[in-house]
PDB file of N, CA and C in Angstrom:
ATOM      1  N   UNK A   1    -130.781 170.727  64.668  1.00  0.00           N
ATOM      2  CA  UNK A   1    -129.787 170.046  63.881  1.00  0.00           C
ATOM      3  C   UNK A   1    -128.667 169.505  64.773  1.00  0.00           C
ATOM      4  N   UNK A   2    -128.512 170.032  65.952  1.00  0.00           N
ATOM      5  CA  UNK A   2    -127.634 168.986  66.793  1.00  0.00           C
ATOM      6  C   UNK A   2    -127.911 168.083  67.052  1.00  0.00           C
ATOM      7  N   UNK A   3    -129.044 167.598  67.537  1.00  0.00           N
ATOM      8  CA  UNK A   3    -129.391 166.173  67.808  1.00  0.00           C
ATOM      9  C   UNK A   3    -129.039 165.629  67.062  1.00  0.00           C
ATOM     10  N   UNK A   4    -129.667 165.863  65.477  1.00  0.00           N
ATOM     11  CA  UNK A   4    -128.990 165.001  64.394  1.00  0.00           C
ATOM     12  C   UNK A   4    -127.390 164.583  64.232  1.00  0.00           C
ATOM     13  N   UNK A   5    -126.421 166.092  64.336  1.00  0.00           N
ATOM     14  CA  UNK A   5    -125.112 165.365  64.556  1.00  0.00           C
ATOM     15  C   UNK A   5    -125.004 164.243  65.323  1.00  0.00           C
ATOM     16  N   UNK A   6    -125.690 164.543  66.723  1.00  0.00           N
ATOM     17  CA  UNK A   6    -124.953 163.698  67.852  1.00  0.00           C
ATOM     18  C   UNK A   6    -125.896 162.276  67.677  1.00  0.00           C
ATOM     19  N   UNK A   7    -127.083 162.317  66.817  1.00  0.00           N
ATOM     20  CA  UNK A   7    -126.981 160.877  67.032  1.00  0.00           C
ATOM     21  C   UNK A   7    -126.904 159.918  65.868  1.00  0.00           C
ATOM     22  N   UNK A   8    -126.181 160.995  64.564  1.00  0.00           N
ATOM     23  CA  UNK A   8    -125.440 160.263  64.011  1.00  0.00           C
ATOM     24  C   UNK A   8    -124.062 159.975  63.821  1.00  0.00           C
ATOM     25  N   UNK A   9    -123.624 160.698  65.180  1.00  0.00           N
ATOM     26  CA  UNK A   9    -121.829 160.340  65.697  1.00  0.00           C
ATOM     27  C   UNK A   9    -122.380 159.177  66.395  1.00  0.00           C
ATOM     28  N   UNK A  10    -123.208 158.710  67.283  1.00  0.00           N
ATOM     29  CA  UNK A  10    -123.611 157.650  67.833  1.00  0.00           C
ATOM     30  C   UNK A  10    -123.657 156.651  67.012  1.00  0.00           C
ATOM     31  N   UNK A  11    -123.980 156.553  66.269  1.00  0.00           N
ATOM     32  CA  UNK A  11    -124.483 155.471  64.767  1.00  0.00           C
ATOM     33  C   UNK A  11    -123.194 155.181  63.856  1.00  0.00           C
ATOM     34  N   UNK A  12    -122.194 155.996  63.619  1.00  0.00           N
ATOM     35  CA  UNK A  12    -121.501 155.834  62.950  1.00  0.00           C
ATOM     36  C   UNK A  12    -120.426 155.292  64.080  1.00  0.00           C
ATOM     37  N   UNK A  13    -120.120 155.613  65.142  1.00  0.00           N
ATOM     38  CA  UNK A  13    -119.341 154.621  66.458  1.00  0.00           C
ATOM     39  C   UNK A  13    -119.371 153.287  66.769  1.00  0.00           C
ATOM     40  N   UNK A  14    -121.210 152.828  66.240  1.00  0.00           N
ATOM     41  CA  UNK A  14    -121.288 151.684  66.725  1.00  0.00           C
ATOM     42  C   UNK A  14    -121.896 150.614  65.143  1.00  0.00           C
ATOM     43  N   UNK A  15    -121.672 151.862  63.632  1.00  0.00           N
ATOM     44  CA  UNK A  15    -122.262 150.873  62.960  1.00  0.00           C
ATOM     45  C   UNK A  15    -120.902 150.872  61.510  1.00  0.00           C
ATOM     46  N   UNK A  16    -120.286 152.027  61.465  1.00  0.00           N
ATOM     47  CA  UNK A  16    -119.348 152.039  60.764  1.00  0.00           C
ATOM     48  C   UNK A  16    -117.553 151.461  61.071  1.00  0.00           C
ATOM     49  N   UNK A  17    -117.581 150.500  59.901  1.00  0.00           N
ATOM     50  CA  UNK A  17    -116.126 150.117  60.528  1.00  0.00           C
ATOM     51  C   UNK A  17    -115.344 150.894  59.807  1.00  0.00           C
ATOM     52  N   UNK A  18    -113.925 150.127  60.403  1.00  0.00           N
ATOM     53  CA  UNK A  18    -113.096 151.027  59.979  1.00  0.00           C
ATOM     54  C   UNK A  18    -112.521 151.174  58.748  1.00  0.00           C
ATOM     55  N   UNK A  19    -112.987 149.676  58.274  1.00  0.00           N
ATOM     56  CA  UNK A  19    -112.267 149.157  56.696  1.00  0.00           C
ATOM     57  C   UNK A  19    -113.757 148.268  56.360  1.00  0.00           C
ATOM     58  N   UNK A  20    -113.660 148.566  55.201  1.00  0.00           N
ATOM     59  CA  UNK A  20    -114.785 147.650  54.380  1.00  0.00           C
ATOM     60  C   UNK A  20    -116.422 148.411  53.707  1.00  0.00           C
ATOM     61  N   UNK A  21    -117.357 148.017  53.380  1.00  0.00           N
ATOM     62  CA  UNK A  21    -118.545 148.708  52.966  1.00  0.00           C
ATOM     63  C   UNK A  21    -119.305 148.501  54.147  1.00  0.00           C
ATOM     64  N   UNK A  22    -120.400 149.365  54.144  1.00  0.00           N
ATOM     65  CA  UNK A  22    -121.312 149.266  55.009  1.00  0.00           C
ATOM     66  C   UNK A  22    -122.698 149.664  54.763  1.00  0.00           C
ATOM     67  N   UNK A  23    -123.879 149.662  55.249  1.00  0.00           N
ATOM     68  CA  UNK A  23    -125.217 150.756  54.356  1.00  0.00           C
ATOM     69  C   UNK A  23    -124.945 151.867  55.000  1.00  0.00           C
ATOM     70  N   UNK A  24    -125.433 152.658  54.158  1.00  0.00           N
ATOM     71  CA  UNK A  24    -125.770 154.251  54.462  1.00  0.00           C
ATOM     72  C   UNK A  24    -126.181 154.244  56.145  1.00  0.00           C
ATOM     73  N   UNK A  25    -125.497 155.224  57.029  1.00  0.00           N
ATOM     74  CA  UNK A  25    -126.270 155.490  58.131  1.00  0.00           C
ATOM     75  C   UNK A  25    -126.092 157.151  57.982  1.00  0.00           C
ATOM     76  N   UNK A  26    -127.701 157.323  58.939  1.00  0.00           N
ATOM     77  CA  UNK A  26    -128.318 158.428  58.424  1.00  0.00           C
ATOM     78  C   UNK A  26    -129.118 159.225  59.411  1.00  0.00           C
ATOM     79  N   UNK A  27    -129.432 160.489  59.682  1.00  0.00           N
ATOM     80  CA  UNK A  27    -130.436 160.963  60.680  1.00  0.00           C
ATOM     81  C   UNK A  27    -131.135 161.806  59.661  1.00  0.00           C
ATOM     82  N   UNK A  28    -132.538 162.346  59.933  1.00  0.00           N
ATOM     83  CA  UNK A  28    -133.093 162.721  59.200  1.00  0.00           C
ATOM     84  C   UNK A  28    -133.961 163.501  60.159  1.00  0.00           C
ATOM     85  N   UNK A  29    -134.244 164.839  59.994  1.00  0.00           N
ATOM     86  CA  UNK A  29    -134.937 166.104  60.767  1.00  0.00           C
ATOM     87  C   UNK A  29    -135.716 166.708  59.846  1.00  0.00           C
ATOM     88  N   UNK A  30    -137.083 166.809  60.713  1.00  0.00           N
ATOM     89  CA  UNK A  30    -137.959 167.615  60.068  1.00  0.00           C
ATOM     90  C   UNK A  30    -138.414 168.975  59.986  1.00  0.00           C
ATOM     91  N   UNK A  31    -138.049 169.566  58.793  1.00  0.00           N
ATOM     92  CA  UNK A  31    -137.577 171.312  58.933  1.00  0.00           C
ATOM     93  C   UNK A  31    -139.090 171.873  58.579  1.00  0.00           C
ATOM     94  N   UNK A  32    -140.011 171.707  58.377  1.00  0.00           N
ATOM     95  CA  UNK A  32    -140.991 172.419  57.648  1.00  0.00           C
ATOM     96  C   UNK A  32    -141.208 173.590  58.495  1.00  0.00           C
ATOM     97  N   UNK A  33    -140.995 173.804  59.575  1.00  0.00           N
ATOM     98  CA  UNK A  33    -141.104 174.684  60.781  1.00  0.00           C
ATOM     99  C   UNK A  33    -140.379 176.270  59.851  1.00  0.00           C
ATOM    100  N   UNK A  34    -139.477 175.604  59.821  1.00  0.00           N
ATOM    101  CA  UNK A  34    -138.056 176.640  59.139  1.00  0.00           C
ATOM    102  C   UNK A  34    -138.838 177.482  57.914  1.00  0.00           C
ATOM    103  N   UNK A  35    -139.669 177.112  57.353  1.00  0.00           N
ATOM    104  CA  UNK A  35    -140.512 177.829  56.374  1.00  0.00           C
ATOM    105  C   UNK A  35    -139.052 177.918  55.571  1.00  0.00           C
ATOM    106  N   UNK A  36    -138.400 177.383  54.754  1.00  0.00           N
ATOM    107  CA  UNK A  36    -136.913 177.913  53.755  1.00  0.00           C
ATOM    108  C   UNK A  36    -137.078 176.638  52.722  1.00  0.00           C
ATOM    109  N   UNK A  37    -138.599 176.427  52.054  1.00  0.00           N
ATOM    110  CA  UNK A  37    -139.174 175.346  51.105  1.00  0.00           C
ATOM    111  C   UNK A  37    -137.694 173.679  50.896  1.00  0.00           C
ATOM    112  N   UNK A  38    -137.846 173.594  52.412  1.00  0.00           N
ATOM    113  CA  UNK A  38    -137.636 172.144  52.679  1.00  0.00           C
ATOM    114  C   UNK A  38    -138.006 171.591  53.901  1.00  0.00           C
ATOM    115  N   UNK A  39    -138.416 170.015  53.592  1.00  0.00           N
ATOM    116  CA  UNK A  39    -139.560 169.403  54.466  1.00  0.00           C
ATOM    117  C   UNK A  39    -138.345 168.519  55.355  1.00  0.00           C
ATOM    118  N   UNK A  40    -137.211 168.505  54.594  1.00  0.00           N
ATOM    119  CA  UNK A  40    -136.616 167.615  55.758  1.00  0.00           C
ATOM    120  C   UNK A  40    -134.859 167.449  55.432  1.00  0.00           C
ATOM    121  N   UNK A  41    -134.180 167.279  56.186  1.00  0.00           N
ATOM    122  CA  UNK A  41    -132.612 167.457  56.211  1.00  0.00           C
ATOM    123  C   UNK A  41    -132.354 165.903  56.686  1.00  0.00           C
ATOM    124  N   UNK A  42    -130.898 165.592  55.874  1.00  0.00           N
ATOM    125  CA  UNK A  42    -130.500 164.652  55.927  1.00  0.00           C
ATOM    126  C   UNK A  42    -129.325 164.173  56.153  1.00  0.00           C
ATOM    127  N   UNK A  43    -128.766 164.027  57.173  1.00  0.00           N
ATOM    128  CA  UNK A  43    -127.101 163.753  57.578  1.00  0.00           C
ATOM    129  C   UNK A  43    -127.045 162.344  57.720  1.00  0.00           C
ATOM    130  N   UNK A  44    -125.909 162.336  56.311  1.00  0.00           N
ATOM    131  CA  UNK A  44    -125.470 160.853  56.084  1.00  0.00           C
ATOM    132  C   UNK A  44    -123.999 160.506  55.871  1.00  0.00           C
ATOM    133  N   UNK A  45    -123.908 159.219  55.907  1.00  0.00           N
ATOM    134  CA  UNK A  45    -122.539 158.952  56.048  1.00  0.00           C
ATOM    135  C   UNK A  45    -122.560 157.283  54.943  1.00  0.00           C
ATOM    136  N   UNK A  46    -121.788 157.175  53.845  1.00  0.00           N
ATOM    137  CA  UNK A  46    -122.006 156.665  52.812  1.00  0.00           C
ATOM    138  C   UNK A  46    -120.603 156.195  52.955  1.00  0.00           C
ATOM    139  N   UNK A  47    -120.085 154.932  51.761  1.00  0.00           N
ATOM    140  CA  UNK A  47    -119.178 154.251  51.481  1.00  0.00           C
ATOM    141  C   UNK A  47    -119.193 155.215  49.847  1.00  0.00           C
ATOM    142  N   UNK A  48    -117.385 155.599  49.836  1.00  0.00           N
ATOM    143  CA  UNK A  48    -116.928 155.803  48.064  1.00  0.00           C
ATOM    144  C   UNK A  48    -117.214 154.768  47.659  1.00  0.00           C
ATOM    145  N   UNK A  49    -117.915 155.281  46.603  1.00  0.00           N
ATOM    146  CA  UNK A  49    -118.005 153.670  45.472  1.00  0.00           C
ATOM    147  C   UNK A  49    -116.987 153.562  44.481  1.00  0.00           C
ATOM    148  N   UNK A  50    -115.020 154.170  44.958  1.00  0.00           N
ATOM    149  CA  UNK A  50    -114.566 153.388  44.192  1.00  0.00           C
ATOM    150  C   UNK A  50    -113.710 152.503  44.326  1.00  0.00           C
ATOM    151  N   UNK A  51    -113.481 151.594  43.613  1.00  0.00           N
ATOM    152  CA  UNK A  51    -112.668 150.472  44.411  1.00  0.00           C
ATOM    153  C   UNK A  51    -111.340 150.560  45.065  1.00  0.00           C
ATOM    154  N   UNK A  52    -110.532 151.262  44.528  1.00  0.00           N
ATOM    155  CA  UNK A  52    -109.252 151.801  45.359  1.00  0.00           C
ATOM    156  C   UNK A  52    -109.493 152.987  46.449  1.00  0.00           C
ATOM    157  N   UNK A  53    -110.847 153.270  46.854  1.00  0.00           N
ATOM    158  CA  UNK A  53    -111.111 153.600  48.066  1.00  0.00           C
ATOM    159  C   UNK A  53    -112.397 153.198  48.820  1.00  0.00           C
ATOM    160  N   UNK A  54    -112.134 151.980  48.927  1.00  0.00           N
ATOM    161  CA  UNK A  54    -113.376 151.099  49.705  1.00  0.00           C
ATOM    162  C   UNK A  54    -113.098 151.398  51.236  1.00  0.00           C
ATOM    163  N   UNK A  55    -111.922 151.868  51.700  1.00  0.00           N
ATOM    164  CA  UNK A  55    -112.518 152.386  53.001  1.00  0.00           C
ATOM    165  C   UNK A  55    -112.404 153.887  53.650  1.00  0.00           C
ATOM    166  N   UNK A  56    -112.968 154.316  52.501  1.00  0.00           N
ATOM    167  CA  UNK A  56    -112.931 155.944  52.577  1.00  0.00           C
ATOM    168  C   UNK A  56    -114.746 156.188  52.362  1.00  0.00           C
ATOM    169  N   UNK A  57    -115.205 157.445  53.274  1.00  0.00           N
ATOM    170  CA  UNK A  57    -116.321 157.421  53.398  1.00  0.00           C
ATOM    171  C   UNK A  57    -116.745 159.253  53.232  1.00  0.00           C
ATOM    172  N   UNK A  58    -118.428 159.230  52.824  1.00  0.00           N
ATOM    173  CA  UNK A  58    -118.162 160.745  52.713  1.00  0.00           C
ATOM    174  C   UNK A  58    -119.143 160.988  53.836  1.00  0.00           C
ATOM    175  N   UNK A  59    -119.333 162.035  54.348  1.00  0.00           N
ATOM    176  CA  UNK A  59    -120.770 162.665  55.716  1.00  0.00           C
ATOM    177  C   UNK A  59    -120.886 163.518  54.243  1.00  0.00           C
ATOM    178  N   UNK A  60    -121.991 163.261  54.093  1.00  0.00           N
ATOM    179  CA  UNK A  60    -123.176 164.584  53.087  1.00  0.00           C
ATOM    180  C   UNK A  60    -124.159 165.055  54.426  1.00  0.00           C
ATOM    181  N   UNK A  61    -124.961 166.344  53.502  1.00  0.00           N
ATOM    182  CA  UNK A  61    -125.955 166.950  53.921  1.00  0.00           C
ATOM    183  C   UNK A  61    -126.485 166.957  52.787  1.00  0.00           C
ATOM    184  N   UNK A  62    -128.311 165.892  52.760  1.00  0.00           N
ATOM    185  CA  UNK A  62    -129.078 166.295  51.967  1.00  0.00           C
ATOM    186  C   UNK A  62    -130.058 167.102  52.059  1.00  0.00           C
ATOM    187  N   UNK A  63    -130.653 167.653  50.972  1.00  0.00           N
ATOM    188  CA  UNK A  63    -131.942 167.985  51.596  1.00  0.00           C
ATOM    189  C   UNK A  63    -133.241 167.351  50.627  1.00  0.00           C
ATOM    190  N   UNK A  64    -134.370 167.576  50.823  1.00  0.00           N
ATOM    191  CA  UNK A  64    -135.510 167.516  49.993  1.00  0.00           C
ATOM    192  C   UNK A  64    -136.944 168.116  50.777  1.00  0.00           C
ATOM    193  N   UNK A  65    -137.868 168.310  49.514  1.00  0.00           N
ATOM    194  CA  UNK A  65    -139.003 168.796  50.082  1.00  0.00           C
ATOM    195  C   UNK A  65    -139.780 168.015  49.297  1.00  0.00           C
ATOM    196  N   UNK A  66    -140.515 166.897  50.420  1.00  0.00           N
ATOM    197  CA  UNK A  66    -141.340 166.329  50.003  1.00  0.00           C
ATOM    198  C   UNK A  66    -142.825 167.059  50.046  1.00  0.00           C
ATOM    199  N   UNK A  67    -143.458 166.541  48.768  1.00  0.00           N
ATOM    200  CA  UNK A  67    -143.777 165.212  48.070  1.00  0.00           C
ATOM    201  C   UNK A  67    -142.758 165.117  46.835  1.00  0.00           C
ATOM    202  N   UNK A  68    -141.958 166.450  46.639  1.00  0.00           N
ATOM    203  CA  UNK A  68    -140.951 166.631  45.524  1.00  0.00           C
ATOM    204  C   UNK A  68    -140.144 165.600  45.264  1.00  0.00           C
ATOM    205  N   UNK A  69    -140.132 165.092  44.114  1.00  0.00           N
ATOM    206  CA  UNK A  69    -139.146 163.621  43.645  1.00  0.00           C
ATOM    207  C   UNK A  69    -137.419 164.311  43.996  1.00  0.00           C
ATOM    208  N   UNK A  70    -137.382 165.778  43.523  1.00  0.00           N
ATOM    209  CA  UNK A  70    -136.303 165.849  43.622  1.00  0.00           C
ATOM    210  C   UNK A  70    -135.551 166.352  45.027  1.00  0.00           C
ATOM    211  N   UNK A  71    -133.951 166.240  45.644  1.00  0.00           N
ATOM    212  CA  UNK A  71    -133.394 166.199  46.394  1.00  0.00           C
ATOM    213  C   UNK A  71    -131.784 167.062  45.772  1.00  0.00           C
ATOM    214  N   UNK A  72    -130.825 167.267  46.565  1.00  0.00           N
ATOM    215  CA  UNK A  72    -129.684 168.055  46.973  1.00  0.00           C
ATOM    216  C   UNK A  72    -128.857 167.583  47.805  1.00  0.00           C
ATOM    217  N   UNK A  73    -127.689 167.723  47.260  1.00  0.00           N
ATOM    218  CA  UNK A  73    -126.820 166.784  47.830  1.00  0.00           C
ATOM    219  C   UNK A  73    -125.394 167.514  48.278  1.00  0.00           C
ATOM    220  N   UNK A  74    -124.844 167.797  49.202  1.00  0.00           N
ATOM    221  CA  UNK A  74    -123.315 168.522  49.352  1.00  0.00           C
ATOM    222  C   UNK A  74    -122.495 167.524  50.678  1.00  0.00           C
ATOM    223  N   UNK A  75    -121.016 167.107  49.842  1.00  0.00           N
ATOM    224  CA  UNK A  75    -120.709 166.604  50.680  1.00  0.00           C
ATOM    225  C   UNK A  75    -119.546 167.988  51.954  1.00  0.00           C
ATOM    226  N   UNK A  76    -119.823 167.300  53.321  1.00  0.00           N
ATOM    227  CA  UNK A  76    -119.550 168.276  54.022  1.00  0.00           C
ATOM    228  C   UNK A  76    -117.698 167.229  54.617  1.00  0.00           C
ATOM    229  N   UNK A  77    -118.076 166.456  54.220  1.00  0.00           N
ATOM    230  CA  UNK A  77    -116.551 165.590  55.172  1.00  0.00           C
ATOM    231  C   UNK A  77    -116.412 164.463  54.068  1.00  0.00           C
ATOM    232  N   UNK A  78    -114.948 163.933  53.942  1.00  0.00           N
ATOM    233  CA  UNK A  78    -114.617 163.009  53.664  1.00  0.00           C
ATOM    234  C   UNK A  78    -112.827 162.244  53.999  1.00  0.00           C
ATOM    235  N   UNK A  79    -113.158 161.270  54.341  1.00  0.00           N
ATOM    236  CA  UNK A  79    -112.183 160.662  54.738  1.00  0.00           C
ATOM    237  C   UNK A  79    -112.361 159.503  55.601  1.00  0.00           C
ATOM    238  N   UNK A  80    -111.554 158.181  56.350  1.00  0.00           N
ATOM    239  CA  UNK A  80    -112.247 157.276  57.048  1.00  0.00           C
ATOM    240  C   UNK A  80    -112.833 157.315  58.087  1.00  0.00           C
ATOM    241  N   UNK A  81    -112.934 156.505  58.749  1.00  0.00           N
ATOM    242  CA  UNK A  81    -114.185 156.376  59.817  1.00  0.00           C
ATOM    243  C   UNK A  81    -113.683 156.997  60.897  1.00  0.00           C
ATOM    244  N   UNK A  82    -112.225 157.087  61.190  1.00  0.00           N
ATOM    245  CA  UNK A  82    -111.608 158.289  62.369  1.00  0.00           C
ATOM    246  C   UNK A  82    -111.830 159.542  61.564  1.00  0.00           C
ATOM    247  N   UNK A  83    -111.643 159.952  60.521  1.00  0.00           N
ATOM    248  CA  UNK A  83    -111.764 161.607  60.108  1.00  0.00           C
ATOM    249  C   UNK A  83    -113.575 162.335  60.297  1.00  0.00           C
ATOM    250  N   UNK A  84    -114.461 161.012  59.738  1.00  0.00           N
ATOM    251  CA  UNK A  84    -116.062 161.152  59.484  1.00  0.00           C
ATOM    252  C   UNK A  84    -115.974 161.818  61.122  1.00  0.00           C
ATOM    253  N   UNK A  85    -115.689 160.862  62.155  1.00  0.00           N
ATOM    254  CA  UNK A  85    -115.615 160.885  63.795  1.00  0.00           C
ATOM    255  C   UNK A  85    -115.317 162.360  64.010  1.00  0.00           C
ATOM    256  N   UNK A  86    -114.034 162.853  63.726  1.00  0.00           N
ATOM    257  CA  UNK A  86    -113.680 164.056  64.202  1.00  0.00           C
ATOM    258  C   UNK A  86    -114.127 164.915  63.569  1.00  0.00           C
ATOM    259  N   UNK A  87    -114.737 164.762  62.257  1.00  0.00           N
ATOM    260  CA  UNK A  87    -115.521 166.151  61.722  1.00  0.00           C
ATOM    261  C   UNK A  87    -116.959 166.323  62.347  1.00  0.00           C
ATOM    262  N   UNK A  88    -118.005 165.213  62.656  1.00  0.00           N
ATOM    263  CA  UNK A  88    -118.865 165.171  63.596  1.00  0.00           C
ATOM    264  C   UNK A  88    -118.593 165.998  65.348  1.00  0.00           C
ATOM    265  N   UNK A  89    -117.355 165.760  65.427  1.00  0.00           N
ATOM    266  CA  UNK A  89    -117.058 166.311  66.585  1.00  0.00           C
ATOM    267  C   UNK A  89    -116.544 167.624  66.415  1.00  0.00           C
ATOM    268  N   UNK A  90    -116.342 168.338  65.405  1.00  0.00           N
ATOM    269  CA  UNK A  90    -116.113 169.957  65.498  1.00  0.00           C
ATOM    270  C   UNK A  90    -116.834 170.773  65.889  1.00  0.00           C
ATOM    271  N   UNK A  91    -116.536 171.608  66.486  1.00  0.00           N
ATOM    272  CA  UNK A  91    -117.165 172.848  66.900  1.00  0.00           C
ATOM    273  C   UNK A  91    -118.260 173.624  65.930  1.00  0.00           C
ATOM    274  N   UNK A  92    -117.486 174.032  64.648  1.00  0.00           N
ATOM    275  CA  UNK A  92    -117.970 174.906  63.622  1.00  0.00           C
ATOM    276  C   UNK A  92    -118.770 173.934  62.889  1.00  0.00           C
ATOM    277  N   UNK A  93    -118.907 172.539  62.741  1.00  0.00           N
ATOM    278  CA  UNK A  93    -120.188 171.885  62.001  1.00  0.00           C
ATOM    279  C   UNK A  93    -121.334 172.489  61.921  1.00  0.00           C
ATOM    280  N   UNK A  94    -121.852 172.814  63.204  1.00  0.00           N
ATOM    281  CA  UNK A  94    -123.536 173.247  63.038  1.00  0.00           C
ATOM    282  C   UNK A  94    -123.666 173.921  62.187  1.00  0.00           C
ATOM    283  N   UNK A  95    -122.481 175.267  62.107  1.00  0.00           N
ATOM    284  CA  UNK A  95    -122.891 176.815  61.137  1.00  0.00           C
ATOM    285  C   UNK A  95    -121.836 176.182  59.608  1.00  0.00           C
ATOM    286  N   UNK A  96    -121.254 175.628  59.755  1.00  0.00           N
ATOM    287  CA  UNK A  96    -121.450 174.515  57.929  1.00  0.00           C
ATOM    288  C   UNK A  96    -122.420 174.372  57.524  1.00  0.00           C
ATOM    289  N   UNK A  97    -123.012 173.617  58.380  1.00  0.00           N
ATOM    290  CA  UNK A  97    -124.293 172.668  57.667  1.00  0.00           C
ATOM    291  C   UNK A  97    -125.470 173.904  57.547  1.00  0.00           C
ATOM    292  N   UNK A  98    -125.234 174.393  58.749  1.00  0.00           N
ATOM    293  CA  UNK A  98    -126.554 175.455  58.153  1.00  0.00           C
ATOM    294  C   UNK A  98    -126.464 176.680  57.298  1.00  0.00           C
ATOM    295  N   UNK A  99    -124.718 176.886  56.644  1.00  0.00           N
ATOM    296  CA  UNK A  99    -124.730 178.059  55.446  1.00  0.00           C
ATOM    297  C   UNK A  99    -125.347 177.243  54.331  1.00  0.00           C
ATOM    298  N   UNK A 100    -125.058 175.504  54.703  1.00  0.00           N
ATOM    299  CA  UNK A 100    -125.350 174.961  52.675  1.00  0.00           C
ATOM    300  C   UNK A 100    -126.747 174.802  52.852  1.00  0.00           C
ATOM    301  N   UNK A 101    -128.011 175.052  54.236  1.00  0.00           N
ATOM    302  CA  UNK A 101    -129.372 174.696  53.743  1.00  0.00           C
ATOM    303  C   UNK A 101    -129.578 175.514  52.708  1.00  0.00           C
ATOM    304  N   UNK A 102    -129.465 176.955  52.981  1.00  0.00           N
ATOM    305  CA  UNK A 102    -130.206 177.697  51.926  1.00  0.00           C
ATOM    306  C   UNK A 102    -129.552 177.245  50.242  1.00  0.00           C
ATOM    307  N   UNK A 103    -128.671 177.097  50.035  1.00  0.00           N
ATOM    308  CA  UNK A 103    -127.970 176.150  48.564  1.00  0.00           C
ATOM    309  C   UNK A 103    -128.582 174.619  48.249  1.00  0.00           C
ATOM    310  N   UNK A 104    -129.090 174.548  49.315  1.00  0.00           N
ATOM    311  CA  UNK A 104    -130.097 172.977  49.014  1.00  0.00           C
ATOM    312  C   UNK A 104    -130.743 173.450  48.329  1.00  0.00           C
ATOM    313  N   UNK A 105    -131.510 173.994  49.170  1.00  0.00           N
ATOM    314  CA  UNK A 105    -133.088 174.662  49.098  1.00  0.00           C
ATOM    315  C   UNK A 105    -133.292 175.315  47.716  1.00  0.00           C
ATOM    316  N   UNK A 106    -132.082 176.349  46.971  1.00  0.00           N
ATOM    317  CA  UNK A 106    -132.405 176.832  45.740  1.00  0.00           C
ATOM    318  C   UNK A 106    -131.740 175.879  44.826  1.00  0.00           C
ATOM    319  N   UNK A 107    -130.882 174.817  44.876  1.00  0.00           N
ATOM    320  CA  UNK A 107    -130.792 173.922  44.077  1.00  0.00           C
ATOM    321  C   UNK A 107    -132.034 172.862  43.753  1.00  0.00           C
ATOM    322  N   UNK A 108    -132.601 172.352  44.835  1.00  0.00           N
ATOM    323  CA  UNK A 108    -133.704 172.009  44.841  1.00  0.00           C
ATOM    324  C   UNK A 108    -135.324 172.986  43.765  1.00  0.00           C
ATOM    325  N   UNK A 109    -135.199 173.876  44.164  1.00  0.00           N
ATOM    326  CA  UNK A 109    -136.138 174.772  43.545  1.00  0.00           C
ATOM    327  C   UNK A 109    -135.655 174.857  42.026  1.00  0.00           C
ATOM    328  N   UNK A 110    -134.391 175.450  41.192  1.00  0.00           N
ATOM    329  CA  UNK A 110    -133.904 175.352  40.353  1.00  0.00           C
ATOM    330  C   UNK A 110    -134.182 174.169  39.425  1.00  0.00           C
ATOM    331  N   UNK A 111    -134.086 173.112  40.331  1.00  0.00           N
ATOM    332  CA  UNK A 111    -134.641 171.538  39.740  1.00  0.00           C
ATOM    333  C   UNK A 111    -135.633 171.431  39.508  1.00  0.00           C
ATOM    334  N   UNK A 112    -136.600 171.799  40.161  1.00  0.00           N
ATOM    335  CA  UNK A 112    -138.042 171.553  40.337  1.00  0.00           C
ATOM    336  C   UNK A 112    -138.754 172.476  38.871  1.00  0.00           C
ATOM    337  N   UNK A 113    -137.830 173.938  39.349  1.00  0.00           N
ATOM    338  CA  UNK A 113    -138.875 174.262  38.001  1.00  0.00           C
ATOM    339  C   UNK A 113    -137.702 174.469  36.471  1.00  0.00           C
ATOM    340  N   UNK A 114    -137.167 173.793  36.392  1.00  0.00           N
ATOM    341  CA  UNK A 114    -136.452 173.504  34.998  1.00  0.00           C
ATOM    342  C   UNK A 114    -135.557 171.755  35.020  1.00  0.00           C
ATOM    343  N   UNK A 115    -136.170 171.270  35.221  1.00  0.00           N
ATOM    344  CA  UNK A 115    -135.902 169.697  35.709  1.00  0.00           C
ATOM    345  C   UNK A 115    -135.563 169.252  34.433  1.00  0.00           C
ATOM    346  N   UNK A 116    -135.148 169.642  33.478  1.00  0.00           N
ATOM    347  CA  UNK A 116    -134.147 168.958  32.115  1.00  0.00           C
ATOM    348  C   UNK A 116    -133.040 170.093  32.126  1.00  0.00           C
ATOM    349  N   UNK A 117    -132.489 171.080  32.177  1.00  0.00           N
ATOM    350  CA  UNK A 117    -131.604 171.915  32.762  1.00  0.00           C
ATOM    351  C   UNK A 117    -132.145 173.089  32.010  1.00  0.00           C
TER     352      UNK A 117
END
């Protein structure tokens, strides 16, 4: 899961501005190894969709286990494209991101087997 930070601090340096919308940039790692019923992790960095904060952005951690339609979503950072920057660059990120896999993982499952609530 570091690689993934670092090469989506790379991506967001050279693809996110500082003001305005942009597409989703994203790294995506393949966990099936991890045996913890998810096939793959997802660190992204998204535009708020609301209009009095068009240049405010969130870093999520998704997860999903494919072929499963369904997915999990927690945002881990929010703020602009200098805050996204320096939360990518913290120390304590890695062990963030890896207390919310297992909360993917049973949100995900939860979904899967009662998928109308």
């Amino acid at each position: 899961m570091k690689k993934m930070i670092s090469n989506l601090l790379k991506q967001v340096e050279e693809k996110v501005p500082e003001k305005g919308a942009f597409p989703v940039v994203y790294e995506r790692e393949d966990v099936t190894e991890m045996k913890i019923g998810l096939s793959h992790l997802i660190l992204k960095v998204s535009n708020v969709p609301l209009e009095d904060s068009k240049d405010e952005r969130y870093l999520e951690l998704a997860a999903v286990n494919y072929p499963s339609p369904y997915g999990a979503e927690s945002v881990v950072g929010f703020g602009y494209t200098k805050d996204i920057l320096a939360r990518l660059q913290e120390d304590g990120l890695l062990e963030v991101l890896m207390k919310k896999v297992p909360k993917l993982a049973d949100d995900i499952y939860d979904t899967e087997m009662h998928p109308y609530g």
